[in-house]
Protein backbone atom coordinates (compact mmCIF):
# COMPACT_ATOMS: atom_id res chain seq x y z
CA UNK A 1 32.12 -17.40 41.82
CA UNK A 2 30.60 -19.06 45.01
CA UNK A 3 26.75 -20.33 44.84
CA UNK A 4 25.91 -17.26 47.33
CA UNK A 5 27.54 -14.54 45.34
CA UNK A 6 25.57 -16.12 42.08
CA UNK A 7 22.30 -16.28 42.74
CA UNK A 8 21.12 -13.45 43.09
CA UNK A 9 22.65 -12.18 40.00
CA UNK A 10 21.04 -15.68 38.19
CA UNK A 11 17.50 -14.38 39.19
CA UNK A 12 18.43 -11.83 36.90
CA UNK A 13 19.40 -13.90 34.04
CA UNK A 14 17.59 -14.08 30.83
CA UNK A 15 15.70 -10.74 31.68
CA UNK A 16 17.24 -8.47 29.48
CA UNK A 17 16.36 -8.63 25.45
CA UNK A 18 20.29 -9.47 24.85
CA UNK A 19 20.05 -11.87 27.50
CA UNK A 20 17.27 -13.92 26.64
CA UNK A 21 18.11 -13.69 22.38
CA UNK A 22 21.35 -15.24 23.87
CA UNK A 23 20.15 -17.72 26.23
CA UNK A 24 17.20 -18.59 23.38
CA UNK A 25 19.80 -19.62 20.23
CA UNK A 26 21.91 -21.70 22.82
CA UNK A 27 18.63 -23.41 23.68
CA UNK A 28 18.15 -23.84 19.82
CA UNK A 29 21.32 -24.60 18.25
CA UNK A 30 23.18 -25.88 21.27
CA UNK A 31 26.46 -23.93 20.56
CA UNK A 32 26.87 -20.43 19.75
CA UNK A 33 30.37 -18.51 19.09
CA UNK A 34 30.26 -15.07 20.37
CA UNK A 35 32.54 -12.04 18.17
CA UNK A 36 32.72 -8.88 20.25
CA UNK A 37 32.72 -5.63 18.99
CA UNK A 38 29.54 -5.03 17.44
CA UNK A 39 26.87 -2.33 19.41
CA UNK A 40 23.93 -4.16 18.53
CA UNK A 41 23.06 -8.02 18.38
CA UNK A 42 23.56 -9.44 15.33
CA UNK A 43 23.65 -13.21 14.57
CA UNK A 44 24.30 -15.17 11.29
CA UNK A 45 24.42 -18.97 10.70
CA UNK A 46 27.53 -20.15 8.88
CA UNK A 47 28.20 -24.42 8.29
CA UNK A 48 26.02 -24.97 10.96
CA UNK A 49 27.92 -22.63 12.92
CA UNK A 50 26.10 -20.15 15.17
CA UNK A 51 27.68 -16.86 15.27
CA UNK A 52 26.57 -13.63 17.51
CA UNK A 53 27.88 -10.12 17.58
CA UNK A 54 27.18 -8.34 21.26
CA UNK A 55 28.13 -5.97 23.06
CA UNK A 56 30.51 -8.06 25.86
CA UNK A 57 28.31 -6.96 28.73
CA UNK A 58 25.50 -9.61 28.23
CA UNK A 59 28.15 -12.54 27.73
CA UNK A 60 30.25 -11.86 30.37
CA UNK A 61 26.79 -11.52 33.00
CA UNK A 62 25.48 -15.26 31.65
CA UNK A 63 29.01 -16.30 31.97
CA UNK A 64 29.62 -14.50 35.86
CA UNK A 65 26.18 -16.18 36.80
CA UNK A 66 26.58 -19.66 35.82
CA UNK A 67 24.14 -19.69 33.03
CA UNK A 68 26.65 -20.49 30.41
CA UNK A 69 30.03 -21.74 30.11
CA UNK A 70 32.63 -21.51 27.29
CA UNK A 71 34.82 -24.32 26.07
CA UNK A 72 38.55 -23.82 24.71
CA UNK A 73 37.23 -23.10 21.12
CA UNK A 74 35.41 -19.81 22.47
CA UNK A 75 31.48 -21.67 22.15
CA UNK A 76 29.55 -21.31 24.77
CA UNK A 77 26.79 -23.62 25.85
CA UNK A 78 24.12 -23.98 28.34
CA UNK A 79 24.42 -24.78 32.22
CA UNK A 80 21.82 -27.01 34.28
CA UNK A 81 20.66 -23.20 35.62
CA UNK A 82 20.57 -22.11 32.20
CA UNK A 83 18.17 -24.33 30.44
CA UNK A 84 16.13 -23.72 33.29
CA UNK A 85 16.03 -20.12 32.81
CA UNK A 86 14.92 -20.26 28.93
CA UNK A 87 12.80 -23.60 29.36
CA UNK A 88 9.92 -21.64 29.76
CA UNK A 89 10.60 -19.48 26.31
CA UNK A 90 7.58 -20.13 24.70
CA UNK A 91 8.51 -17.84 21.49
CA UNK A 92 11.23 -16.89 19.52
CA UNK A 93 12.82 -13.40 21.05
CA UNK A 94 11.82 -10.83 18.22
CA UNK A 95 15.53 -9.51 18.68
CA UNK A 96 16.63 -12.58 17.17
CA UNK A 97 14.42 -12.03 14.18
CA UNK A 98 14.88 -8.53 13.63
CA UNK A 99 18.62 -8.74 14.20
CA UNK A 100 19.55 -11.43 11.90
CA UNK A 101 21.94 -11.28 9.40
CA UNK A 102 20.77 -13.42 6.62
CA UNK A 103 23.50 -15.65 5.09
CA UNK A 104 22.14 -14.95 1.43
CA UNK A 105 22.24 -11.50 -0.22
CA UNK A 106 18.83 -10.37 -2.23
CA UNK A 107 19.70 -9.66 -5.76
CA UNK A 108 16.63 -8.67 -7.74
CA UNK A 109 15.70 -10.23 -10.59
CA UNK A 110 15.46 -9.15 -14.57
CA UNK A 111 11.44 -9.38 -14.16
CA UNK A 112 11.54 -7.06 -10.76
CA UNK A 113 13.84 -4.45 -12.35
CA UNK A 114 11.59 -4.29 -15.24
CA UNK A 115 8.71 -3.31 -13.42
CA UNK A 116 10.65 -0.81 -11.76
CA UNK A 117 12.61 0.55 -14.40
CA UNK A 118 10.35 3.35 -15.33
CA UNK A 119 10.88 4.95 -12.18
CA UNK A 120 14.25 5.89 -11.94
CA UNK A 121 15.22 9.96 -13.18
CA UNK A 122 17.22 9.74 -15.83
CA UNK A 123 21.02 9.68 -15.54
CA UNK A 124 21.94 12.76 -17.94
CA UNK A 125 24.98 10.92 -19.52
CA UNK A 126 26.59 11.44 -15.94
CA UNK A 127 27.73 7.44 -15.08
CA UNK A 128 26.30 6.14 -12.03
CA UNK A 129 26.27 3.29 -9.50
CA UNK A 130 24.61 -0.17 -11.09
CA UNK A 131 20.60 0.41 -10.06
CA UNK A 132 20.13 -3.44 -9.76
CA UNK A 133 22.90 -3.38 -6.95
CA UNK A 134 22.13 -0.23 -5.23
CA UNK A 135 18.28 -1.03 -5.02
CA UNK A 136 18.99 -4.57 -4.22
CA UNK A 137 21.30 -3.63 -1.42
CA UNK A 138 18.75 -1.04 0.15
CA UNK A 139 16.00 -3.81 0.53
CA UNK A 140 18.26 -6.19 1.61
CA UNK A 141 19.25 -3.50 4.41
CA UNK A 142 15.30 -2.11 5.02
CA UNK A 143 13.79 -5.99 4.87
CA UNK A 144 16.45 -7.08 7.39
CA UNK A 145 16.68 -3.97 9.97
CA UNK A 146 20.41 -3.84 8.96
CA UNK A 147 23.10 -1.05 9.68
CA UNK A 148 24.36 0.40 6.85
CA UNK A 149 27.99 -0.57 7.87
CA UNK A 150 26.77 -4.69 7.83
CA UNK A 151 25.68 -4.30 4.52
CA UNK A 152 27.38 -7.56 2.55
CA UNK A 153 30.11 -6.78 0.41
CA UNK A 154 28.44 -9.00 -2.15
CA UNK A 155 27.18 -5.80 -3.18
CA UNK A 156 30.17 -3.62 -4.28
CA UNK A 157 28.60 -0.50 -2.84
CA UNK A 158 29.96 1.35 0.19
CA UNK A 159 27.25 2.03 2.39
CA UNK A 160 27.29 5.81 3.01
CA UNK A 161 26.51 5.57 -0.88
CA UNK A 162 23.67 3.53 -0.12
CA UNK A 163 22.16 5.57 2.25
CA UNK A 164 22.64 8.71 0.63
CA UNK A 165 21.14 7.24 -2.96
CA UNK A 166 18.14 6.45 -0.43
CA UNK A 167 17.70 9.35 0.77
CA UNK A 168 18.28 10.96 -2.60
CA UNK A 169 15.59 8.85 -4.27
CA UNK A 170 13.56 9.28 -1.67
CA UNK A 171 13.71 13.44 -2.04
CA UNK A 172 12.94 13.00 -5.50
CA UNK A 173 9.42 10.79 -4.49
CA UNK A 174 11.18 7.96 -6.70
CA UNK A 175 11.72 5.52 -3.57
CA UNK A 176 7.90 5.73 -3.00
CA UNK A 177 6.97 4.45 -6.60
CA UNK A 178 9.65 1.80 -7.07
CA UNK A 179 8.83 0.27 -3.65
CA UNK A 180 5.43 0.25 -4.26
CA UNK A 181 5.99 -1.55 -7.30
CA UNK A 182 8.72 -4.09 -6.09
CA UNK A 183 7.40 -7.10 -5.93
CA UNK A 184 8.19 -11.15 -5.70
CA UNK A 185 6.60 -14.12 -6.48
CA UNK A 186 5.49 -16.70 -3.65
CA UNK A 187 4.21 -19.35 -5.44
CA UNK A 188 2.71 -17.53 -7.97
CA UNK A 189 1.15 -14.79 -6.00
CA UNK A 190 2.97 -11.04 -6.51
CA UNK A 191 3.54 -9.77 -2.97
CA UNK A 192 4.90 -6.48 -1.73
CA UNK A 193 9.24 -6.72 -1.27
CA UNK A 194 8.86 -4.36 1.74
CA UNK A 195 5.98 -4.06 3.67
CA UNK A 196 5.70 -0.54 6.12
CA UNK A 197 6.44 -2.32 8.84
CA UNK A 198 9.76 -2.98 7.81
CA UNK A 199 10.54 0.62 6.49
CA UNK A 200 9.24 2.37 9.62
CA UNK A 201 11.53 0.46 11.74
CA UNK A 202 14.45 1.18 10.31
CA UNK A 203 16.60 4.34 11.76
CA UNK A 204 16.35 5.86 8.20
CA UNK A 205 13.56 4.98 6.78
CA UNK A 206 11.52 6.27 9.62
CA UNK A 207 13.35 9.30 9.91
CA UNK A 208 12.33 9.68 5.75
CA UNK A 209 8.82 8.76 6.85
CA UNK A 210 8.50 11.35 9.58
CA UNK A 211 9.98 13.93 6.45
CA UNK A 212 6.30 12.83 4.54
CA UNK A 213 8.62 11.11 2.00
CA UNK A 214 7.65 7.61 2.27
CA UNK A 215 3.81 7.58 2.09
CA UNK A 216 1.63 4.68 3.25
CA UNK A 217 2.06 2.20 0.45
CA UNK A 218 -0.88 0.44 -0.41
CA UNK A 219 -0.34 -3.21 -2.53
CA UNK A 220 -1.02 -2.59 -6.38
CA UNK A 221 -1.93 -5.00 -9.03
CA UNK A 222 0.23 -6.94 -11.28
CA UNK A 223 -1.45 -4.85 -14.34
CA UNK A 224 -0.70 -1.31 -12.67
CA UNK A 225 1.96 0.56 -14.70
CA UNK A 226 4.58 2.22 -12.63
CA UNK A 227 3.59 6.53 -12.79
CA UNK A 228 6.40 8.23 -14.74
């Protein structure tokens, strides 16, 4: 593409929330490796390898403009035009926070599911999914403003059964309690596993939330005992 054809389209550059979450972890890490396919942005770090999931459309503008360029092994890197388009970044895109895909998977530990134990309905003999991996998978989802489908495998669950035991617990008011007692320790100090935030800005937990079944949760102390 000829330098009169290009700049107009580089003014745009970097404007979009794709864009500039692009532009922002080539600035950072130097290379990134793009996988098509997914309809959101999604990025994970691998080895030391930078890896984001777009939609093609912001790619292929950076790449039309002369912001970026791609090398035979499919990573793209910055242009002269491009690190001056995200020198003046002066935070970290929330798009690239809220759409990461954490390498590690939460599993919850023995003292967690103790405290939350209590608050599960009782099975009645009928065999069920594992509670440690089904709860474990939900935060990991809510904390991380996953899709159900990108839930790790790690897990054994399929999603749709993770978002219908959610929504299941949730109808029964049991989500409520065992969040509000599900906490970790940061050096030594209990804190909440998933704050409101987090909840309400996920598709399902805000739809739940607008339902009045996911009440304000308020942080309780390390001597409260779950309500049966």
């Amino acid at each position: 593409m000829n330098v009169v054809t290009a700049a107009p389209r580089l003014e745009r550059a970097g404007k979009t929330p794709s864009q500039k979450a692009i532009l922002w972890l080539l600035r950072e890490y130097g290379r990134v490796r793009h996988e098509r396919g997914s309809r959101e942005f999604r990025w994970r770090m691998t080895d030391g390898v930078v890896t984001v999931q777009a939609e093609p459309g912001p790619w292929e503008f950076l790449l039309a403009c002369g912001a970026t360029v791609v090398d035979a092994d499919g990573f793209a890197t910055l242009t002269q035009a491009g690190r001056a388009i995200c020198a003046g970044y002066r935070i970290e895109p929330g798009i690239v926070t809220s759409g990461r895909m954490p390498d590690q998977v939460t599993w919850l530990t023995d003292e967690q599911m103790e405290r939350v134990a209590p608050c599960f309905p009782l099975s009645h003999g009928k065999p069920r999914l594992d509670d440690r991996a089904v709860l474990s998978a939900i935060v990991h989802v809510l904390r991380y403003g996953l899709r159900w489908s990108d839930v790790p495998a790690e897990y054994g669950v399929p999603y749709r059964r993770l978002r219908n035991r959610l929504i299941h617990w949730a109808q029964l008011g049991v989500m409520d309690q065992v969040l509000a007692h599900l906490m970790e320790r940061c050096d030594g100090v209990l804190w909440l596993m998933l704050n409101e935030r987090q909840i309400l800005s996920h598709p399902t937990g805000a739809l739940l939330a607008a339902r009045g079944l996911f009440p304000i949760m308020a942080p309780v102390e390390e001597e409260t005992s779950c309500a049966a």
